[in-house]
PDB file of N, CA and C in Angstrom:
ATOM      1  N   UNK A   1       1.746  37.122  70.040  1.00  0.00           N
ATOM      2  CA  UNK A   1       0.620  36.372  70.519  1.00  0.00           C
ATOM      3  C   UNK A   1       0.582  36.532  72.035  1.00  0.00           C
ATOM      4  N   UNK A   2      -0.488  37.304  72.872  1.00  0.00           N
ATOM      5  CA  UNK A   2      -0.339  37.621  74.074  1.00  0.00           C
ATOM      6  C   UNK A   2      -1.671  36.086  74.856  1.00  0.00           C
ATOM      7  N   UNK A   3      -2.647  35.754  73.836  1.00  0.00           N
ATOM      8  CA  UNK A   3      -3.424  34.689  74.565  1.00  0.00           C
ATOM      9  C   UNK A   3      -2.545  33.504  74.676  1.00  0.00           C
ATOM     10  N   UNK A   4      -2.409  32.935  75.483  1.00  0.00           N
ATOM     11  CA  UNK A   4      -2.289  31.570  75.999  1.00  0.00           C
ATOM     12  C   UNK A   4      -3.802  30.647  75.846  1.00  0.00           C
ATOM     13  N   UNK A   5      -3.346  29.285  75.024  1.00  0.00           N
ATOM     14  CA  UNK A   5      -4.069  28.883  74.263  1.00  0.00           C
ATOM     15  C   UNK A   5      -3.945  27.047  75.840  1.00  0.00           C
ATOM     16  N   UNK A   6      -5.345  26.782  76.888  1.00  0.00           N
ATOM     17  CA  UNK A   6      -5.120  26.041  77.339  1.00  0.00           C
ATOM     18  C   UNK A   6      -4.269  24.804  76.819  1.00  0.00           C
ATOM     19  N   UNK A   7      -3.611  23.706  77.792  1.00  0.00           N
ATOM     20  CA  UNK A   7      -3.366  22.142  76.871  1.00  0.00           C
ATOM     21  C   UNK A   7      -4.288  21.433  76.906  1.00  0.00           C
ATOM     22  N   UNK A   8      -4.548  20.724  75.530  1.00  0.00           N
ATOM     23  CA  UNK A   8      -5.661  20.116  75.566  1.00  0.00           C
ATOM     24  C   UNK A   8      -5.720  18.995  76.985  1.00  0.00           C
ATOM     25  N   UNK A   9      -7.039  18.315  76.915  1.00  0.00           N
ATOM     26  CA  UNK A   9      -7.842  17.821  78.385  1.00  0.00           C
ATOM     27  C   UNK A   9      -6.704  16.259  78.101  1.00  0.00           C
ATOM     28  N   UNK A  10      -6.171  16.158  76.538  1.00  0.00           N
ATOM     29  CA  UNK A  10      -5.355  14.827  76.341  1.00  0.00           C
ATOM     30  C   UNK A  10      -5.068  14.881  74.953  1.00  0.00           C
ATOM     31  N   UNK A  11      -3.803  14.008  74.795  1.00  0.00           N
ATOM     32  CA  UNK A  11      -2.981  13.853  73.643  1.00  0.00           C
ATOM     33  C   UNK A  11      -4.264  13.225  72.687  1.00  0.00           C
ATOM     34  N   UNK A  12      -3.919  13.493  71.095  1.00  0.00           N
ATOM     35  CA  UNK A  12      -4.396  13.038  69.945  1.00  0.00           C
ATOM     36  C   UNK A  12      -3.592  11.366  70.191  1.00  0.00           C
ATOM     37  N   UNK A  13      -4.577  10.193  69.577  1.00  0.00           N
ATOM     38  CA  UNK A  13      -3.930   9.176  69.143  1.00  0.00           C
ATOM     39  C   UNK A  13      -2.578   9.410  68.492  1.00  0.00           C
ATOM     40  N   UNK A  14      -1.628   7.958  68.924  1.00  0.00           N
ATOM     41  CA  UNK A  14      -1.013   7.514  67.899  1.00  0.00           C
ATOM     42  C   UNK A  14      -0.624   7.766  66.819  1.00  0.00           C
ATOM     43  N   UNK A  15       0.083   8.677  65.683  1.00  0.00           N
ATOM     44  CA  UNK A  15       0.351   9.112  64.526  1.00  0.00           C
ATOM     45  C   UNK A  15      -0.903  10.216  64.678  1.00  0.00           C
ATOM     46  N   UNK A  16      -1.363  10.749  64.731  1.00  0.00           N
ATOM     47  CA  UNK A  16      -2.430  11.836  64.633  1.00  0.00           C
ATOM     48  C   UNK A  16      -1.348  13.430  64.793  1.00  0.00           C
ATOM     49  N   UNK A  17      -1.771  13.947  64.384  1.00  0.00           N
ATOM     50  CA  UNK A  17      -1.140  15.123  65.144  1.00  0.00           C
ATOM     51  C   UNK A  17      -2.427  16.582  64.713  1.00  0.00           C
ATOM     52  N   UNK A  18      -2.554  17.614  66.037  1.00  0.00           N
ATOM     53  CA  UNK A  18      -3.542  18.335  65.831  1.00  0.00           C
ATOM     54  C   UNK A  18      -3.153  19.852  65.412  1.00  0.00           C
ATOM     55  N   UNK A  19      -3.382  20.262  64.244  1.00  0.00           N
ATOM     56  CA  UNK A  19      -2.428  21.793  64.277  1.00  0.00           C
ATOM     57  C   UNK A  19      -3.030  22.843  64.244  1.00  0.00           C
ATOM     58  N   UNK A  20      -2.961  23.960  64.950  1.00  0.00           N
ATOM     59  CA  UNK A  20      -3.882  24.544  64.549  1.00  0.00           C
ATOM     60  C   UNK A  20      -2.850  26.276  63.915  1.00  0.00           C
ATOM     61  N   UNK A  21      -3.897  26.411  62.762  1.00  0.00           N
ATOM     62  CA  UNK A  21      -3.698  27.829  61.962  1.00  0.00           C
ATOM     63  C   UNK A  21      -4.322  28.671  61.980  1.00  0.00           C
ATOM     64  N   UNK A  22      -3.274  29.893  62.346  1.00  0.00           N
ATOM     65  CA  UNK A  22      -4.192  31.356  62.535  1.00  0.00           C
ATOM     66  C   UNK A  22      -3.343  32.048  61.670  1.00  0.00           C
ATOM     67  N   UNK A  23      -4.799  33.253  61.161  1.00  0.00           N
ATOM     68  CA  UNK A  23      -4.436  33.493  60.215  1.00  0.00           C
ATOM     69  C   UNK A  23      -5.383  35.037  59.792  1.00  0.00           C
ATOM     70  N   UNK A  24      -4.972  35.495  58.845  1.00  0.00           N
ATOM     71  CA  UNK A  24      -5.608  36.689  59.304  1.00  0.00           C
ATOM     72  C   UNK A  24      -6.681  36.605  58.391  1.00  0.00           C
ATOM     73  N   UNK A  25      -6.777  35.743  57.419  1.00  0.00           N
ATOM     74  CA  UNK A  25      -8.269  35.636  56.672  1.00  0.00           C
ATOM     75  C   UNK A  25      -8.561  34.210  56.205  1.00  0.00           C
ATOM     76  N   UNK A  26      -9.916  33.940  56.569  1.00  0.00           N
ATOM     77  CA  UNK A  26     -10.062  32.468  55.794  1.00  0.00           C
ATOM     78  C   UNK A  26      -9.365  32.016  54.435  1.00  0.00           C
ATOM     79  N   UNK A  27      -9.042  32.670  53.845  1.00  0.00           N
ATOM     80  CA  UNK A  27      -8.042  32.174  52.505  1.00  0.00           C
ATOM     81  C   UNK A  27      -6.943  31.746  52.798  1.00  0.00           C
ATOM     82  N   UNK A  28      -6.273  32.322  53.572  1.00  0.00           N
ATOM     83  CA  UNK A  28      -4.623  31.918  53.940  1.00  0.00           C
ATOM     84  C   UNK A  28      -4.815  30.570  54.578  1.00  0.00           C
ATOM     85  N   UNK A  29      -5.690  30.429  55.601  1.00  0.00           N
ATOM     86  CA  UNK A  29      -5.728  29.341  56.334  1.00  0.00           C
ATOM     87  C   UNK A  29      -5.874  27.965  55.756  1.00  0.00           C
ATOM     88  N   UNK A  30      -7.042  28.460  54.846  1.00  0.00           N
ATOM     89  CA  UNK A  30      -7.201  27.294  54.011  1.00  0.00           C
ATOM     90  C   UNK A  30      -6.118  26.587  52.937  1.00  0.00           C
ATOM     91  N   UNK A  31      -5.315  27.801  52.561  1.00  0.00           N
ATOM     92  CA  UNK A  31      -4.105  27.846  51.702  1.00  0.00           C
ATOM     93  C   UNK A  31      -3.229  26.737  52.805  1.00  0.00           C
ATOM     94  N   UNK A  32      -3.116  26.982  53.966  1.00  0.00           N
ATOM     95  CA  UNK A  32      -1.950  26.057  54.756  1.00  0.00           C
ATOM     96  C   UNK A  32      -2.445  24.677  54.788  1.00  0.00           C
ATOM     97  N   UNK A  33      -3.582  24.854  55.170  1.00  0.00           N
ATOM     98  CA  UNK A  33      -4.699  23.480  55.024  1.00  0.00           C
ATOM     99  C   UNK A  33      -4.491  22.608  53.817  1.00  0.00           C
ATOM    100  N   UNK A  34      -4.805  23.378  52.666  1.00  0.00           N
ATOM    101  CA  UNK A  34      -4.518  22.642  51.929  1.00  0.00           C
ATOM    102  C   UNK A  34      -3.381  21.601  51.530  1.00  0.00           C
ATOM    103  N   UNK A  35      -2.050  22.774  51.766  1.00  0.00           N
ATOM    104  CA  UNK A  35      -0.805  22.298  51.713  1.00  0.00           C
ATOM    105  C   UNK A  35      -0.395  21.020  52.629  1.00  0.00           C
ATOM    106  N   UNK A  36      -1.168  21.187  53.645  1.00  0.00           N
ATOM    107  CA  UNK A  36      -0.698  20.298  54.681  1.00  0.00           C
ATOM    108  C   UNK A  36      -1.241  18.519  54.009  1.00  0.00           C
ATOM    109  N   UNK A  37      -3.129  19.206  53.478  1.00  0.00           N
ATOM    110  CA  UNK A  37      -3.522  17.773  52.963  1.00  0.00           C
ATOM    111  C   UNK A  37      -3.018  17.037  51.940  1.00  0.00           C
ATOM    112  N   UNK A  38      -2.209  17.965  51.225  1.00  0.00           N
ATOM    113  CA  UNK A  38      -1.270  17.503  49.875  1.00  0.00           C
ATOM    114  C   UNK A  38      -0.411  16.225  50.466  1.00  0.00           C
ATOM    115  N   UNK A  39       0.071  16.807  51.484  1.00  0.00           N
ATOM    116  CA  UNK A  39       1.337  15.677  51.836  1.00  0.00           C
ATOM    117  C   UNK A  39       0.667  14.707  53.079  1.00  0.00           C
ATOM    118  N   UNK A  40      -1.090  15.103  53.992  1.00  0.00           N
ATOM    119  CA  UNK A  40      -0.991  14.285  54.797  1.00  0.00           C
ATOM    120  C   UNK A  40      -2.467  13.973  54.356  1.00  0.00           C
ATOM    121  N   UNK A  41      -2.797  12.600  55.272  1.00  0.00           N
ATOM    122  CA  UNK A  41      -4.732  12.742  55.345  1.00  0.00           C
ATOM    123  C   UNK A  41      -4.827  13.777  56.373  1.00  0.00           C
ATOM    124  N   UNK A  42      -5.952  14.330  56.083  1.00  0.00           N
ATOM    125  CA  UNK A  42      -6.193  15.141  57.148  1.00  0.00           C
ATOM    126  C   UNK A  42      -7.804  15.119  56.992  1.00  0.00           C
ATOM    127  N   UNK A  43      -8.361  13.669  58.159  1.00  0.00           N
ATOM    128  CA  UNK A  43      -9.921  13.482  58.247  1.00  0.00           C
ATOM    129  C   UNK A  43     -11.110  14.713  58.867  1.00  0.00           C
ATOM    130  N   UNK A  44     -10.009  16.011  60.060  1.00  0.00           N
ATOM    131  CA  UNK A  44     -11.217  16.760  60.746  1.00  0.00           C
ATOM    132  C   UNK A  44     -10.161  17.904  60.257  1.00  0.00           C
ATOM    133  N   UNK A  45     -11.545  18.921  60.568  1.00  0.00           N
ATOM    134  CA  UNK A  45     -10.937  20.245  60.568  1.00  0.00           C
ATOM    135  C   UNK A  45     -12.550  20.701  61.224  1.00  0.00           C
ATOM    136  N   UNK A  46     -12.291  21.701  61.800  1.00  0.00           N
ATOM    137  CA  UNK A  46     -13.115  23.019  62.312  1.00  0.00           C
ATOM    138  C   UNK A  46     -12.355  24.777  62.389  1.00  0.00           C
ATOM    139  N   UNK A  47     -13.045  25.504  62.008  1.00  0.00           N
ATOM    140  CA  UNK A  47     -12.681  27.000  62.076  1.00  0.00           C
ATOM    141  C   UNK A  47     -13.714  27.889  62.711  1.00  0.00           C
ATOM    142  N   UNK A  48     -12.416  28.690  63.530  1.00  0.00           N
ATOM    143  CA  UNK A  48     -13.665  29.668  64.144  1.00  0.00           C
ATOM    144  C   UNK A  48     -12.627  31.419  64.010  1.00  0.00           C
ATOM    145  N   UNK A  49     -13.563  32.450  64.384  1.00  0.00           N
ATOM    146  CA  UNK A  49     -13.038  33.443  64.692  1.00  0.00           C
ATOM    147  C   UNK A  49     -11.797  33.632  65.031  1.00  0.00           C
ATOM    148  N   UNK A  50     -10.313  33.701  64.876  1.00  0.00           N
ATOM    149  CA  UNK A  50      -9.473  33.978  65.942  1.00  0.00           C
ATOM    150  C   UNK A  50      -9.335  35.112  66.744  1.00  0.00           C
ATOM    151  N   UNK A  51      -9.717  36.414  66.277  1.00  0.00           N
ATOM    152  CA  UNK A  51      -9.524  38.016  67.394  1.00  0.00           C
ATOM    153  C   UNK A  51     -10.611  37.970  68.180  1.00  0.00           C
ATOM    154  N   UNK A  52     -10.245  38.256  69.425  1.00  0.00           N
ATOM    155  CA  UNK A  52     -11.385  38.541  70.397  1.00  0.00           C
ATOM    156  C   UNK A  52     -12.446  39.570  69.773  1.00  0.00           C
ATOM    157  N   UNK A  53     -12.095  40.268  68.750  1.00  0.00           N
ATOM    158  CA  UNK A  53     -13.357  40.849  67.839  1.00  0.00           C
ATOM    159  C   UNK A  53     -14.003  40.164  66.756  1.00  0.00           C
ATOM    160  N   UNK A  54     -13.974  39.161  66.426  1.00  0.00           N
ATOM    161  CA  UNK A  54     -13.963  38.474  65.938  1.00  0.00           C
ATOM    162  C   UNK A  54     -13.449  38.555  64.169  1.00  0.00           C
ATOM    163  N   UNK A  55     -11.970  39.210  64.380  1.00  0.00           N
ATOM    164  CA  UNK A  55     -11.643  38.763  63.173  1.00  0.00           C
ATOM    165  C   UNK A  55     -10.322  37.584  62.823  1.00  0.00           C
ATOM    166  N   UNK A  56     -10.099  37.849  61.761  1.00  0.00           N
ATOM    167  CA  UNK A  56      -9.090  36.666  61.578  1.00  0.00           C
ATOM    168  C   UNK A  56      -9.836  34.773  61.503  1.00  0.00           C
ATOM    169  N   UNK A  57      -8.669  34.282  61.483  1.00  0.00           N
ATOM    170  CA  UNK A  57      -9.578  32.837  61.122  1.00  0.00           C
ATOM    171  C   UNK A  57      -8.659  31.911  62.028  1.00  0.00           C
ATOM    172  N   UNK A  58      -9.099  30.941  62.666  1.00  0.00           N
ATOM    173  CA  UNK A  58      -8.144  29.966  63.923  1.00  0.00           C
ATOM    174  C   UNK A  58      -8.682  28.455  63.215  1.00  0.00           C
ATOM    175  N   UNK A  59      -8.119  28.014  62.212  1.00  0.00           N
ATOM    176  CA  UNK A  59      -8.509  26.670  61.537  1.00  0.00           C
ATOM    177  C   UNK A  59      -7.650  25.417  62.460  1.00  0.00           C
ATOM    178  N   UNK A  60      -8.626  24.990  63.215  1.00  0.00           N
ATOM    179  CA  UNK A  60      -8.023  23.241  63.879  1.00  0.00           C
ATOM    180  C   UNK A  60      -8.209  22.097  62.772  1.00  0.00           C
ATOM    181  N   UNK A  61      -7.031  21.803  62.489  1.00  0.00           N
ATOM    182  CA  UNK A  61      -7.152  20.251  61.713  1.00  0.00           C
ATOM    183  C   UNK A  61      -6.574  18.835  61.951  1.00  0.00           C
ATOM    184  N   UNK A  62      -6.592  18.202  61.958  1.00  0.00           N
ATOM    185  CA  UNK A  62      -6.236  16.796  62.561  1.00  0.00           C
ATOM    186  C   UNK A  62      -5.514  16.249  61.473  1.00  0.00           C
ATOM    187  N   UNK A  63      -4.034  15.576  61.606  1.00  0.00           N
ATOM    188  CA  UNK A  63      -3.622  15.233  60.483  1.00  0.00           C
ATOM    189  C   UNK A  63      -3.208  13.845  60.921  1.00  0.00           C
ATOM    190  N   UNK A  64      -2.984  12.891  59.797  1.00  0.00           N
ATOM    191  CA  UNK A  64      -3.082  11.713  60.533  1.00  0.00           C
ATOM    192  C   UNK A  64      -1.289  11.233  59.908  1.00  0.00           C
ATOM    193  N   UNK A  65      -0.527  11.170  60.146  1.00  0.00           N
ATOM    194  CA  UNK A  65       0.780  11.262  60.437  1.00  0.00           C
ATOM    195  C   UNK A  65       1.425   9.877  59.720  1.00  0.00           C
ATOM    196  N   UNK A  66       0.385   8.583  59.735  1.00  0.00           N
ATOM    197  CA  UNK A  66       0.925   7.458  59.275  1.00  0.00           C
ATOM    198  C   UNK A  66       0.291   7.174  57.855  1.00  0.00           C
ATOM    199  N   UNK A  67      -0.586   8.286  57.022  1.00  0.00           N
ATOM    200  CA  UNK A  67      -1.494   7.849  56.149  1.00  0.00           C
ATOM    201  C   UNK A  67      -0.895   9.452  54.468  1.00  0.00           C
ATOM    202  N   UNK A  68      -0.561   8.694  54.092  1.00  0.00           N
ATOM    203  CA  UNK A  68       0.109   9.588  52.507  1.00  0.00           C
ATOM    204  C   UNK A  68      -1.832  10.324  52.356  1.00  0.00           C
ATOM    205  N   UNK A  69      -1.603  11.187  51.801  1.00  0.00           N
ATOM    206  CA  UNK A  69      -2.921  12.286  51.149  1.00  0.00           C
ATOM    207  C   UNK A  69      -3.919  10.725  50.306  1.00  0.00           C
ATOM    208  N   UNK A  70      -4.756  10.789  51.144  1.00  0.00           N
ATOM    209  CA  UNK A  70      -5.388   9.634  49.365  1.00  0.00           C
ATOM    210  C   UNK A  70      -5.263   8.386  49.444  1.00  0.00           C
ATOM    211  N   UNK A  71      -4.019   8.240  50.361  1.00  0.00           N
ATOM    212  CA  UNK A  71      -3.501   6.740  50.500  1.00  0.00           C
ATOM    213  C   UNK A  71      -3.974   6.001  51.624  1.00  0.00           C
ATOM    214  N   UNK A  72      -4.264   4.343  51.536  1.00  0.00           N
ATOM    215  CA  UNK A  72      -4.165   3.849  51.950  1.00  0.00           C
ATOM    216  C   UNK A  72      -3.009   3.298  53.138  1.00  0.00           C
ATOM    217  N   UNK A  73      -1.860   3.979  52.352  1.00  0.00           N
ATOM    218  CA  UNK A  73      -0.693   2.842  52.473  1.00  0.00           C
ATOM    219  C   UNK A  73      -0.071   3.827  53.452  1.00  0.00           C
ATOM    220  N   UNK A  74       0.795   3.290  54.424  1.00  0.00           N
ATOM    221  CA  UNK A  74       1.431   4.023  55.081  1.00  0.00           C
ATOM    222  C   UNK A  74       2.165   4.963  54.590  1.00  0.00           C
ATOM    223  N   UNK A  75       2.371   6.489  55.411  1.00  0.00           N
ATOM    224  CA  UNK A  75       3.128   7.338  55.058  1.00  0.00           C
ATOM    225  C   UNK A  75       4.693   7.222  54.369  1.00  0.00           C
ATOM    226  N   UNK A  76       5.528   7.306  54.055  1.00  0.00           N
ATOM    227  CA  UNK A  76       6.800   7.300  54.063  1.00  0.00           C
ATOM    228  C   UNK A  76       7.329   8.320  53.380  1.00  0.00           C
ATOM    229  N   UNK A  77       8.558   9.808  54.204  1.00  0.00           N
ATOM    230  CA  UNK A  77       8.378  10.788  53.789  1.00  0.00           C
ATOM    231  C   UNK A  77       9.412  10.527  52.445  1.00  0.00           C
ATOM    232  N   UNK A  78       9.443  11.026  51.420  1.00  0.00           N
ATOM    233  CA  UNK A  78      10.952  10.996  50.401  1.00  0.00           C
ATOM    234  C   UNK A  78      11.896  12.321  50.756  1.00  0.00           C
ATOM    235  N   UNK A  79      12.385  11.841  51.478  1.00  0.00           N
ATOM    236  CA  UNK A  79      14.038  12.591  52.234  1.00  0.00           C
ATOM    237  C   UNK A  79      14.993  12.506  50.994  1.00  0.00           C
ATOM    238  N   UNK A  80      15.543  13.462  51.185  1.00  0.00           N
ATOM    239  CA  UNK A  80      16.530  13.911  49.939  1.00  0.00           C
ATOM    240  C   UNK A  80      18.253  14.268  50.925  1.00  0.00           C
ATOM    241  N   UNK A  81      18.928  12.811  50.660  1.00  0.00           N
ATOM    242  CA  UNK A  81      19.943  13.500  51.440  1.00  0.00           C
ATOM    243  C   UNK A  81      20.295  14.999  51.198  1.00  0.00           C
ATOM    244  N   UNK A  82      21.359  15.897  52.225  1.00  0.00           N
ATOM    245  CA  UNK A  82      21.749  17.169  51.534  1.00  0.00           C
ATOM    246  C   UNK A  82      23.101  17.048  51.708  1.00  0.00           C
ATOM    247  N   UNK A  83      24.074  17.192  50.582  1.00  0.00           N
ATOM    248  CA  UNK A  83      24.836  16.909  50.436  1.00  0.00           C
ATOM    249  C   UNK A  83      26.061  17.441  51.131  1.00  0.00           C
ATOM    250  N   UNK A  84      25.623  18.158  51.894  1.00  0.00           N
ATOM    251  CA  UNK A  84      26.552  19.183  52.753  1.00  0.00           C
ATOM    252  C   UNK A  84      26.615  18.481  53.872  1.00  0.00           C
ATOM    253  N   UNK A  85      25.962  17.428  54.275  1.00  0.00           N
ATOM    254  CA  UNK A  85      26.316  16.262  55.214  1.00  0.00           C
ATOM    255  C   UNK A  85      26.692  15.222  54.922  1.00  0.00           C
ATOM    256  N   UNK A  86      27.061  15.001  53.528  1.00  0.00           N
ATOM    257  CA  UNK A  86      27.401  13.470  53.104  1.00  0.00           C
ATOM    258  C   UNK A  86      28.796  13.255  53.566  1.00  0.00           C
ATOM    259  N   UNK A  87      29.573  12.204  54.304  1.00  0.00           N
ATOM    260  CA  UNK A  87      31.310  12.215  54.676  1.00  0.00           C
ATOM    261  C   UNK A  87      31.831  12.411  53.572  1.00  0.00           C
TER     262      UNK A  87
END
C-alpha cells in the first residue's frame, strides 16, 4: 500500500469503531462486511472505487462496538479460555 490514507478531521463516538475494507472486488468486501455484521451492528457503510483507475472496491463501515448484530442488549464477546494459559 504506497497511498497514505489522511486521519480523519476526529475520532468516531464512544464504542463506534470505523473500518475500512479494500479489496479487490465488490464481493470480497461485502463478504468481510458481512462477517463483521454477524458479530457487530453495523448502522453505515459507503463504497467507492479503491485504484486510482478506478478498480477494486474501498468499503467504509461503522461498527458500533457496544451493540450484539440485531441486539438491543449490550455487546458481550463469548471468550473461550485457551488452555495453554490456564496455571
Amino acid at each position: 500500500m504506497t497511498e497514505k490514507t489522511p486521519f480523519p478531521e476526529s475520532l468516531p463516538s464512544p464504542g463506534l469503531a470505523e473500518v475500512r475494507i479494500t479489496a479487490d472486488s465488490p464481493e470480497t468486501a461485502r463478504q468481510v462486511a458481512a462477517a463483521l455484521g454477524r458479530l457487530f451492528d453495523a448502522p453505515e457503510q459507503s463504497s467507492q472505487p479503491a485504484g486510482p483507475d478506478g478498480s477494486g472496491t474501498c468499503l467504509l463501515i461503522t461498527v458500533d462496538t457496544t451493540r450484539a448484530a440485531g441486539q438491543q442488549q449490550p455487546f458481550r464477546p463469548h471468550l473461550v479460555p485457551d488452555a495453554r494459559h490456564s496455571p
